[in-house]
N, C-alpha and C. Protein backbone atom coordinates (compact mmCIF):
# COMPACT_ATOMS: atom_id res chain seq x y z
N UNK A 1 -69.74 59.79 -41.91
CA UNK A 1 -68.49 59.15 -42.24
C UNK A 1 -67.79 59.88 -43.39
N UNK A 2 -68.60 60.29 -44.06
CA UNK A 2 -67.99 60.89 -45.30
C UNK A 2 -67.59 62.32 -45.07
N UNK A 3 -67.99 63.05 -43.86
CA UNK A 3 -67.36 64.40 -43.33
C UNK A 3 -66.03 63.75 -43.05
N UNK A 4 -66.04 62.83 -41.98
CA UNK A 4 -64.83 62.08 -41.53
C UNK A 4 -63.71 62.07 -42.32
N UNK A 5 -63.73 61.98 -43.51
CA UNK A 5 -62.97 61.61 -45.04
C UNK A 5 -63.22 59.72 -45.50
N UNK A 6 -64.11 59.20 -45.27
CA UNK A 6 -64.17 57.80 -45.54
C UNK A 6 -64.37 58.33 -46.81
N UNK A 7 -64.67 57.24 -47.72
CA UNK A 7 -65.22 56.47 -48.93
C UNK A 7 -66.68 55.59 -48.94
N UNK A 8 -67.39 56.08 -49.00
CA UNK A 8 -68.73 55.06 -48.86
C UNK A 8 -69.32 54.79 -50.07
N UNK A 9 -69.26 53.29 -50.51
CA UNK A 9 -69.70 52.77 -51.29
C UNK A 9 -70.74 52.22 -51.25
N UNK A 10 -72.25 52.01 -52.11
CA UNK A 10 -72.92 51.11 -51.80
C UNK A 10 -73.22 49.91 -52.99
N UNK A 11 -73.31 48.56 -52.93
CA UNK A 11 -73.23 47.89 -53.78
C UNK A 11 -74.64 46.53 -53.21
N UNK A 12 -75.22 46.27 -54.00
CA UNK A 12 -76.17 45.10 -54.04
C UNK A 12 -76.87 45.29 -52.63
N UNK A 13 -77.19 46.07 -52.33
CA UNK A 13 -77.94 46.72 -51.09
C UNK A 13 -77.09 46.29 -49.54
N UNK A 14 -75.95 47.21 -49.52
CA UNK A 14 -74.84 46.43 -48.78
C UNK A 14 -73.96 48.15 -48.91
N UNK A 15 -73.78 48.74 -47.49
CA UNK A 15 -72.99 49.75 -47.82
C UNK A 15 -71.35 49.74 -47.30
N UNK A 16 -70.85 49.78 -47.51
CA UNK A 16 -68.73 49.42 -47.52
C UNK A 16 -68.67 50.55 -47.46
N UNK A 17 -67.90 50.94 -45.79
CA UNK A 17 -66.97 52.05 -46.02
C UNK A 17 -65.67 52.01 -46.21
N UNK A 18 -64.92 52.75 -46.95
CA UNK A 18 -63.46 52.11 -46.68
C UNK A 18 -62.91 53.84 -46.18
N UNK A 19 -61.68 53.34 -45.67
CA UNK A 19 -61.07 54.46 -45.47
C UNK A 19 -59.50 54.42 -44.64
N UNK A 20 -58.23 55.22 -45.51
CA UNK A 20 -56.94 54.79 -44.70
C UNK A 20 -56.66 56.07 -43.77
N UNK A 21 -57.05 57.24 -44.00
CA UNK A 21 -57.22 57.97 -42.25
C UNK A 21 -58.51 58.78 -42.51
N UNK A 22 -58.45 59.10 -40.90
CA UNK A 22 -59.99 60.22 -41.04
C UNK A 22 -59.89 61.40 -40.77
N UNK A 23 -60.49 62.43 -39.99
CA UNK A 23 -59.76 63.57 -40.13
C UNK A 23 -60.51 64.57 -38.79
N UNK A 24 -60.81 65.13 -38.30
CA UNK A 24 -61.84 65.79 -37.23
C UNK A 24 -62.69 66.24 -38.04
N UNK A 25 -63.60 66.48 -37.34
CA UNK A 25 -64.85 67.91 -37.68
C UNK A 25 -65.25 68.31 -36.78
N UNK A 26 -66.13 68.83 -37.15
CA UNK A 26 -67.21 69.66 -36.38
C UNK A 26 -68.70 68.83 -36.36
N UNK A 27 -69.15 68.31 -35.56
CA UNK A 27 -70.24 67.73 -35.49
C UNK A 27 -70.98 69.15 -34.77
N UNK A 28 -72.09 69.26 -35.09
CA UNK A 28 -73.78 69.94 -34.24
C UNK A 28 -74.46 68.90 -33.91
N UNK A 29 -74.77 68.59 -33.06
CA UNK A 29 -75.57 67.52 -32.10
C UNK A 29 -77.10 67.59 -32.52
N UNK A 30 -77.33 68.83 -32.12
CA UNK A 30 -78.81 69.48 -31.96
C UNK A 30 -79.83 68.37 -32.96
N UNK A 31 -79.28 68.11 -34.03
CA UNK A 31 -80.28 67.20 -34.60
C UNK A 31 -80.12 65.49 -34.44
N UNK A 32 -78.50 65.28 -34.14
CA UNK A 32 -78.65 64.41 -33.82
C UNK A 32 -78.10 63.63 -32.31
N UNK A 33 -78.57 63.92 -31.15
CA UNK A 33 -77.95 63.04 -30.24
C UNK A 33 -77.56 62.19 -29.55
N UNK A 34 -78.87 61.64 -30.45
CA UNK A 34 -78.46 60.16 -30.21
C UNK A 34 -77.26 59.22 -30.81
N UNK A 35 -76.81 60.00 -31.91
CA UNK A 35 -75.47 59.18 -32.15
C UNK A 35 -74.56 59.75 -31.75
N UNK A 36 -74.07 60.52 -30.75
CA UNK A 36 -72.83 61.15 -30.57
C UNK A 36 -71.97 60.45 -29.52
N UNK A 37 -72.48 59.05 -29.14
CA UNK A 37 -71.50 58.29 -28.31
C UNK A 37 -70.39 57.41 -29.69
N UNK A 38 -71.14 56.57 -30.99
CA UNK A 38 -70.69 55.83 -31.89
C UNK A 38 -69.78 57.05 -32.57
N UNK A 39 -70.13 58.44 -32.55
CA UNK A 39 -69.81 59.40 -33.30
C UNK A 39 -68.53 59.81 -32.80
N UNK A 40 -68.53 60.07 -31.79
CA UNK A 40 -67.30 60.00 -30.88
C UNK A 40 -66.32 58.85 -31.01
N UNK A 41 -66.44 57.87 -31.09
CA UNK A 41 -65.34 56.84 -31.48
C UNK A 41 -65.14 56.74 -32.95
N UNK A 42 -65.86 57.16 -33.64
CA UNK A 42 -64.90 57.62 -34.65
C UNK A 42 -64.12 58.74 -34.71
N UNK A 43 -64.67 59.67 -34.13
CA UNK A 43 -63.80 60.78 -33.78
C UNK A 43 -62.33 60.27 -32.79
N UNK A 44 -62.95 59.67 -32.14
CA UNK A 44 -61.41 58.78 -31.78
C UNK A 44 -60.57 58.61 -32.30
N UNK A 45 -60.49 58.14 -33.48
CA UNK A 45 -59.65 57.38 -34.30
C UNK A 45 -59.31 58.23 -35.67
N UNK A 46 -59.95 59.46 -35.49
CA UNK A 46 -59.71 60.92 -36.49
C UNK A 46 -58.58 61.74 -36.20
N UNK A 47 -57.60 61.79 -37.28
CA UNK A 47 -56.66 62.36 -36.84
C UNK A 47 -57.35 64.25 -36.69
N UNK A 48 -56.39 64.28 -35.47
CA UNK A 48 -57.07 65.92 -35.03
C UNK A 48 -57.41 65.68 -34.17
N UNK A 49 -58.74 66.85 -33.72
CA UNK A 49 -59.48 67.61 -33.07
C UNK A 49 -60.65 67.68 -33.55
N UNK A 50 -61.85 66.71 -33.10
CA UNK A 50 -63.13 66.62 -33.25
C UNK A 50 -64.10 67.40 -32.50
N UNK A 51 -64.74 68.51 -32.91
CA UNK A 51 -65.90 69.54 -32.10
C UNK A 51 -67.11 68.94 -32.11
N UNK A 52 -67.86 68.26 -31.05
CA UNK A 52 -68.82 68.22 -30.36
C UNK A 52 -69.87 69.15 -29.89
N UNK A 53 -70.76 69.64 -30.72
CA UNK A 53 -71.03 71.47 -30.48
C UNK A 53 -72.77 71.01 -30.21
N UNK A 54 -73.19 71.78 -29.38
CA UNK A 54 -74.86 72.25 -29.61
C UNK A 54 -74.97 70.98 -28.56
N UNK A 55 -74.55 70.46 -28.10
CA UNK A 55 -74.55 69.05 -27.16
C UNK A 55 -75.61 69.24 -25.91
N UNK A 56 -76.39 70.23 -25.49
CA UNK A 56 -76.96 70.60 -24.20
C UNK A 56 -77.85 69.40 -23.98
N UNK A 57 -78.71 69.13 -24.20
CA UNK A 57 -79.72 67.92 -24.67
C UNK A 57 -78.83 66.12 -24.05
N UNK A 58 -77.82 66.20 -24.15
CA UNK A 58 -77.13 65.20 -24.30
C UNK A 58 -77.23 65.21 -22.50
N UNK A 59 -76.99 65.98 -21.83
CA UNK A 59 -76.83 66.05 -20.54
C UNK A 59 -78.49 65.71 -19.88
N UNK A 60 -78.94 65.79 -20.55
CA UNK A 60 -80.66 65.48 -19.98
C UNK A 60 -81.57 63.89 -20.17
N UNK A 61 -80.28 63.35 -20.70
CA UNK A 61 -81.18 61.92 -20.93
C UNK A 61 -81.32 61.34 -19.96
N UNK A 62 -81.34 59.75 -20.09
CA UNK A 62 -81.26 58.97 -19.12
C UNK A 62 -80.41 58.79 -18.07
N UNK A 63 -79.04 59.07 -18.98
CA UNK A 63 -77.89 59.86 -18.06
C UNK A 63 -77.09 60.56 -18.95
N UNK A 64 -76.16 61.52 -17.95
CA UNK A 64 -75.25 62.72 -18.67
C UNK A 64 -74.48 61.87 -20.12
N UNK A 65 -75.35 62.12 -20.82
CA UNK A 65 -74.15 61.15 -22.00
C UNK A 65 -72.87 61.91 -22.12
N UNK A 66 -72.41 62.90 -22.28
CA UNK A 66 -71.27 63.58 -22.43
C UNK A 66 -70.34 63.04 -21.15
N UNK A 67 -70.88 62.82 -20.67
CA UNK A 67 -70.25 62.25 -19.44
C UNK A 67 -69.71 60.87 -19.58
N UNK A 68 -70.65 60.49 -19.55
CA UNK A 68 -70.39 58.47 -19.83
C UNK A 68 -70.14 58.60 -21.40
N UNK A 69 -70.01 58.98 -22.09
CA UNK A 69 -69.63 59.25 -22.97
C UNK A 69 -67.89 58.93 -23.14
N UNK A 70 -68.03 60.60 -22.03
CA UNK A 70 -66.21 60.78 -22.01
C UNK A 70 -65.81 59.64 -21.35
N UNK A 71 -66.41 59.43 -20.59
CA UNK A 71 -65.40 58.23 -19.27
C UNK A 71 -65.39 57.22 -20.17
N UNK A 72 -66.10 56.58 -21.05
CA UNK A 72 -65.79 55.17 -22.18
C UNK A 72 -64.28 56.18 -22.76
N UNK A 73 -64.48 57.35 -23.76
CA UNK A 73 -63.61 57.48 -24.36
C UNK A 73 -62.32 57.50 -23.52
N UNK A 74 -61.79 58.12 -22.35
CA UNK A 74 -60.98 57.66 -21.56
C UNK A 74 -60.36 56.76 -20.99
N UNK A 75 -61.38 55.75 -21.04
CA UNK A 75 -60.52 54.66 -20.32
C UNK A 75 -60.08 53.88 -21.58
N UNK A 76 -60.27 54.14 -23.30
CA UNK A 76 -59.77 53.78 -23.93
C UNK A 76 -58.63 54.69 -24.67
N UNK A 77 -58.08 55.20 -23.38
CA UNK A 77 -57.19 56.03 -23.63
C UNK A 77 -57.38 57.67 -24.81
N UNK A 78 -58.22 58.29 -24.95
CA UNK A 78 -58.57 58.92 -25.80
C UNK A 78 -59.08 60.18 -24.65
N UNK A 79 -57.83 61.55 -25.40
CA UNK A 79 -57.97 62.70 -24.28
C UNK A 79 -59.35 63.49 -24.93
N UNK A 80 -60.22 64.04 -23.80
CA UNK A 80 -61.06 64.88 -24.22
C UNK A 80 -61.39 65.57 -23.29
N UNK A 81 -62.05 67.13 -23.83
CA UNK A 81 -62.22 67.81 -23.03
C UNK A 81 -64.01 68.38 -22.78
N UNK A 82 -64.35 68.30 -22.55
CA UNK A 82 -65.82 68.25 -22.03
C UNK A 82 -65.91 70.12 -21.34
N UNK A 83 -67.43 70.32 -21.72
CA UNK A 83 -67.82 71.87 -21.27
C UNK A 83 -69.15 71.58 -21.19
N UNK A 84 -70.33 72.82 -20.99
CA UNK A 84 -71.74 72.50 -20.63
C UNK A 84 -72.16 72.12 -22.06
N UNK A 85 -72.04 72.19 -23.13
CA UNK A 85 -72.90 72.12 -23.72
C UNK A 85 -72.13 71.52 -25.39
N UNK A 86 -70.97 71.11 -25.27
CA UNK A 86 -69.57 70.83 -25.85
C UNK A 86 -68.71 69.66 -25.40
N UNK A 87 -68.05 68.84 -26.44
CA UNK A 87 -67.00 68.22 -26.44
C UNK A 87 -65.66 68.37 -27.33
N UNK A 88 -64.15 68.46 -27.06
CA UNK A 88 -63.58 68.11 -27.94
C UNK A 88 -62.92 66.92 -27.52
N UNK A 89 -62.51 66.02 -28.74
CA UNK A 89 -62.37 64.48 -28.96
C UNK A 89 -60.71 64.91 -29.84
N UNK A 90 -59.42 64.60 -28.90
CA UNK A 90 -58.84 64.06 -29.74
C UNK A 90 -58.17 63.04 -30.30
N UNK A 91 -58.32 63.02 -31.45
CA UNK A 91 -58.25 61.60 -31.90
C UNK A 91 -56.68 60.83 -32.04
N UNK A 92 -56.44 59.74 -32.04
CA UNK A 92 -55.82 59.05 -31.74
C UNK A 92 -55.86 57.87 -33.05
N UNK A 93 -54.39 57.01 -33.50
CA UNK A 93 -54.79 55.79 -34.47
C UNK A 93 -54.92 54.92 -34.05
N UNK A 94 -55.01 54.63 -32.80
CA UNK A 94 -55.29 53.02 -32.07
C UNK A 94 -55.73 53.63 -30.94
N UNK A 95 -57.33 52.80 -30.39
CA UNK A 95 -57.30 53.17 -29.34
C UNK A 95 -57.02 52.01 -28.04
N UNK A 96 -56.70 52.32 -26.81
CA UNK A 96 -56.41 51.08 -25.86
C UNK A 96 -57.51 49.92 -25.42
N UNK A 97 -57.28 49.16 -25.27
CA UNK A 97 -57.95 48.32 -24.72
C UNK A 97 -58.71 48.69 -23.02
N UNK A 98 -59.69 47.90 -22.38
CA UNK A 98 -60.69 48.65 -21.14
C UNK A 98 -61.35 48.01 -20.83
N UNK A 99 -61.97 48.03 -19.73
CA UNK A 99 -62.86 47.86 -19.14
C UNK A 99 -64.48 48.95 -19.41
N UNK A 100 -65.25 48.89 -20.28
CA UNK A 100 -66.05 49.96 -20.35
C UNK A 100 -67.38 49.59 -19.15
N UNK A 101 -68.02 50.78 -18.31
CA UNK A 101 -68.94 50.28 -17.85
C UNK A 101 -70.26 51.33 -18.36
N UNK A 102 -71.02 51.02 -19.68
CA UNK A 102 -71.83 51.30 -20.01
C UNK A 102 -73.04 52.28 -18.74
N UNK A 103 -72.94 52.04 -17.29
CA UNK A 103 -73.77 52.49 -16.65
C UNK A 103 -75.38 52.21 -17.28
N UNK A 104 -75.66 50.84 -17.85
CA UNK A 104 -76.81 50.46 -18.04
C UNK A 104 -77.30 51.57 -19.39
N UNK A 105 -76.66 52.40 -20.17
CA UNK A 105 -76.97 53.06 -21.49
C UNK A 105 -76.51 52.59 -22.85
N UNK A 106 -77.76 51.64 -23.38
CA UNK A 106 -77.20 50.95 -24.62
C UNK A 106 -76.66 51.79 -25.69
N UNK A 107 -76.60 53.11 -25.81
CA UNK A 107 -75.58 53.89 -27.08
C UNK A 107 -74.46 53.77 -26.29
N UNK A 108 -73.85 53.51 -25.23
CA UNK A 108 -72.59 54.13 -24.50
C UNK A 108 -71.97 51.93 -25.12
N UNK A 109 -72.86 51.15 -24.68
CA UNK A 109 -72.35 49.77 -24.71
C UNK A 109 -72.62 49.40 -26.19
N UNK A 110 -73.39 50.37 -27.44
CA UNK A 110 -72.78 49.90 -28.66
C UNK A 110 -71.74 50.41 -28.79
N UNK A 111 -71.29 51.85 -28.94
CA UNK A 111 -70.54 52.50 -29.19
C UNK A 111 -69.11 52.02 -28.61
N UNK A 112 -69.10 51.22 -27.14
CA UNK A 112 -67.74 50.77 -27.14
C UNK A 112 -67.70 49.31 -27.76
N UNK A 113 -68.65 49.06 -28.89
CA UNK A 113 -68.68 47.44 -29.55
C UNK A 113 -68.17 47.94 -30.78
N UNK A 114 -68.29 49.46 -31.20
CA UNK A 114 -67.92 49.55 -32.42
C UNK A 114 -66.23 49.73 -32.36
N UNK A 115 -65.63 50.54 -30.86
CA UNK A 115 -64.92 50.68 -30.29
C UNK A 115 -63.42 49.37 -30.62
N UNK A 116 -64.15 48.38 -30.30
CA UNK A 116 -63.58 46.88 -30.51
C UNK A 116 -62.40 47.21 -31.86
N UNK A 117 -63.44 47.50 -32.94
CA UNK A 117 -62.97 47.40 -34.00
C UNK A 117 -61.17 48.13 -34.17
N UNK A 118 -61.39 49.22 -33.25
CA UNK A 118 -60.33 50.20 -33.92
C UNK A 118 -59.53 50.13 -32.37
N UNK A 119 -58.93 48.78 -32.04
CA UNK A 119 -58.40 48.51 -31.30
C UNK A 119 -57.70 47.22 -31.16
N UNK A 120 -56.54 47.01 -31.17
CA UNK A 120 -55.66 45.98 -30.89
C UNK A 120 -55.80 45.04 -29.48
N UNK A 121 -56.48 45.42 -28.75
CA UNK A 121 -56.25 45.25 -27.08
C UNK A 121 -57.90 44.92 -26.84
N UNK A 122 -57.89 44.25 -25.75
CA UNK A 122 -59.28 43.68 -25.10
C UNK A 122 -59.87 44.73 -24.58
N UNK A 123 -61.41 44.69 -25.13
CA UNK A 123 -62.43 45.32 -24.87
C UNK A 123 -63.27 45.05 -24.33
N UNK A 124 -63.59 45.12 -22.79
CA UNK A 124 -64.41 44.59 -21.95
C UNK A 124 -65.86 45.27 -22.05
N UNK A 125 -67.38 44.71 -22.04
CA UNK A 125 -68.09 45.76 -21.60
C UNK A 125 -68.55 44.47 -20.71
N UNK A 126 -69.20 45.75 -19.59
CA UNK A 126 -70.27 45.55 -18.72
C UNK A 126 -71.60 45.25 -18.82
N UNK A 127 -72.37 44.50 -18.11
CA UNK A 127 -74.10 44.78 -18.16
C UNK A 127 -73.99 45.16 -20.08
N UNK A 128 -73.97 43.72 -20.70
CA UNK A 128 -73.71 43.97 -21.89
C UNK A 128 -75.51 44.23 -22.23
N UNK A 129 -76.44 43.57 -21.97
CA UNK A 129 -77.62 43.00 -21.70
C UNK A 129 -78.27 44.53 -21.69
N UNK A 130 -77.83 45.62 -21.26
CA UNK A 130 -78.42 46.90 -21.38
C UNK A 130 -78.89 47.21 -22.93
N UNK A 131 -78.44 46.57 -23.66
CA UNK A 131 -78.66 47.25 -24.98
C UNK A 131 -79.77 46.65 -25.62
N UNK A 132 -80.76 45.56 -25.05
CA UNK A 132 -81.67 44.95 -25.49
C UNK A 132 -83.10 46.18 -25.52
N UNK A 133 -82.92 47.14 -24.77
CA UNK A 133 -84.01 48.51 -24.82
C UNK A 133 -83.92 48.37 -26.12
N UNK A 134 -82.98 48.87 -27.17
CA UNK A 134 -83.72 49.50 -27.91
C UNK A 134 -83.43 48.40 -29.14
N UNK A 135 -82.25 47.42 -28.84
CA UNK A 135 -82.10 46.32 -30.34
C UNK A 135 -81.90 45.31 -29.39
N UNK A 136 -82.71 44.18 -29.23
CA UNK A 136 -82.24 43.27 -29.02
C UNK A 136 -81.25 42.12 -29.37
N UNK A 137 -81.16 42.34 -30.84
CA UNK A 137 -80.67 41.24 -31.56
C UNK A 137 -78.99 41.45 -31.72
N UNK A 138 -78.57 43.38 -31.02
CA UNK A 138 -77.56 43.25 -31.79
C UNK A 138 -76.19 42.84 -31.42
N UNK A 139 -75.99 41.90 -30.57
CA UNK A 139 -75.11 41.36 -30.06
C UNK A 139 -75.04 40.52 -31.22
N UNK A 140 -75.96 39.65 -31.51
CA UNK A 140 -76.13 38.39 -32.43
C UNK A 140 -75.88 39.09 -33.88
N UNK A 141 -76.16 40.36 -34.00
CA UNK A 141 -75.60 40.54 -35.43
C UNK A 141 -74.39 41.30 -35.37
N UNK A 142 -73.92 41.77 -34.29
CA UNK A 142 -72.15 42.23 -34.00
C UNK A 142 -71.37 41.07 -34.17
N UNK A 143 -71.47 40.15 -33.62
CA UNK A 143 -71.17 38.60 -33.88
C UNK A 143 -70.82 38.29 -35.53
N UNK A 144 -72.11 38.51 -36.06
CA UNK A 144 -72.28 37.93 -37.32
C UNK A 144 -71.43 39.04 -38.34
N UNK A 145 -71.52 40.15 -37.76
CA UNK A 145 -70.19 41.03 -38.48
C UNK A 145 -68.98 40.73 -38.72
N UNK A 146 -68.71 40.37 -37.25
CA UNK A 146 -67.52 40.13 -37.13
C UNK A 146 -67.09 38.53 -38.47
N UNK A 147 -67.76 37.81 -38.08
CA UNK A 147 -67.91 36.65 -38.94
C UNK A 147 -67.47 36.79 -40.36
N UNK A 148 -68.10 37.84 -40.98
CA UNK A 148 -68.07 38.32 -42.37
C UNK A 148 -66.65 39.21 -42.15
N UNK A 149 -65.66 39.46 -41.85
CA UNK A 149 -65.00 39.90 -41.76
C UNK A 149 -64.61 41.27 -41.56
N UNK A 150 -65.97 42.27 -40.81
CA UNK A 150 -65.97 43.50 -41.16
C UNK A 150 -64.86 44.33 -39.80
């Protein structure tokens, strides 16, 4: 977040990001790929051109994440361009409202929950219930976010 240009604060064991725009980068995957679906919607909402690099790995999971990846970022209106081993994400200040269909991959159905946030318009997901693999609870604490006003 803080490549992004946020502000991250942490206070009474509680971390606050704030931030009034963000900006692209350059992400390398290679170490992390498992976040590059949540990573991507912030890149959404980054003004610019976000690089998606070292991504090969991403195509070998459970399914093509770059793929279901892109198709979430698309149908929330957000252009990108996809290669073997690469994404670019550009970003946008609102993204549209959708229908997302996770294809049963709980990073693809958090990532369009975080999605929610940086959107004016209804955010549908699918087979929400996919995401109990790896957190069960976190519907019930997306909920409770929301609650607290985040």
């Amino acid at each position: 977040m803080r490549q992004f240009g946020a502000q991250i604060i942490e206070s009474n064991s509680k971390i606050i990001t704030r931030y009034n725009s963000l900006h692209g980068i350059i992400v390398d995957t290679s170490q992390i790929p498992d976040l590059i679906p949540v990573v991507s919607v912030i890149a959404a909402i980054a003004e610019g051109e976000t690089r998606i690099i070292n991504a090969q790995r991403l195509r070998l999971k459970e399914f093509d994440r770059i793929e279901s990846t892109t198709m979430m970022l698309r149908i929330l209106g957000v252009e990108v361009q996809t290669y073997t081993d690469s994404m670019i994400i550009y970003g946008k200040k609102e993204l549209l409202g959708g229908t997302v269909d996770p294809c049963g991959d709980h990073r693809i159905a958090m990532a369009a929950a975080v999605a929610f946030y940086a959107s004016d318009a209804s955010i549908t997901i699918k087979n929400m219930e996919c995401v109990e693999k790896s957190y069960p609870e976190f519907w019930k604490d997306f909920l409770n976010l929301s609650e607290v006003g985040i």
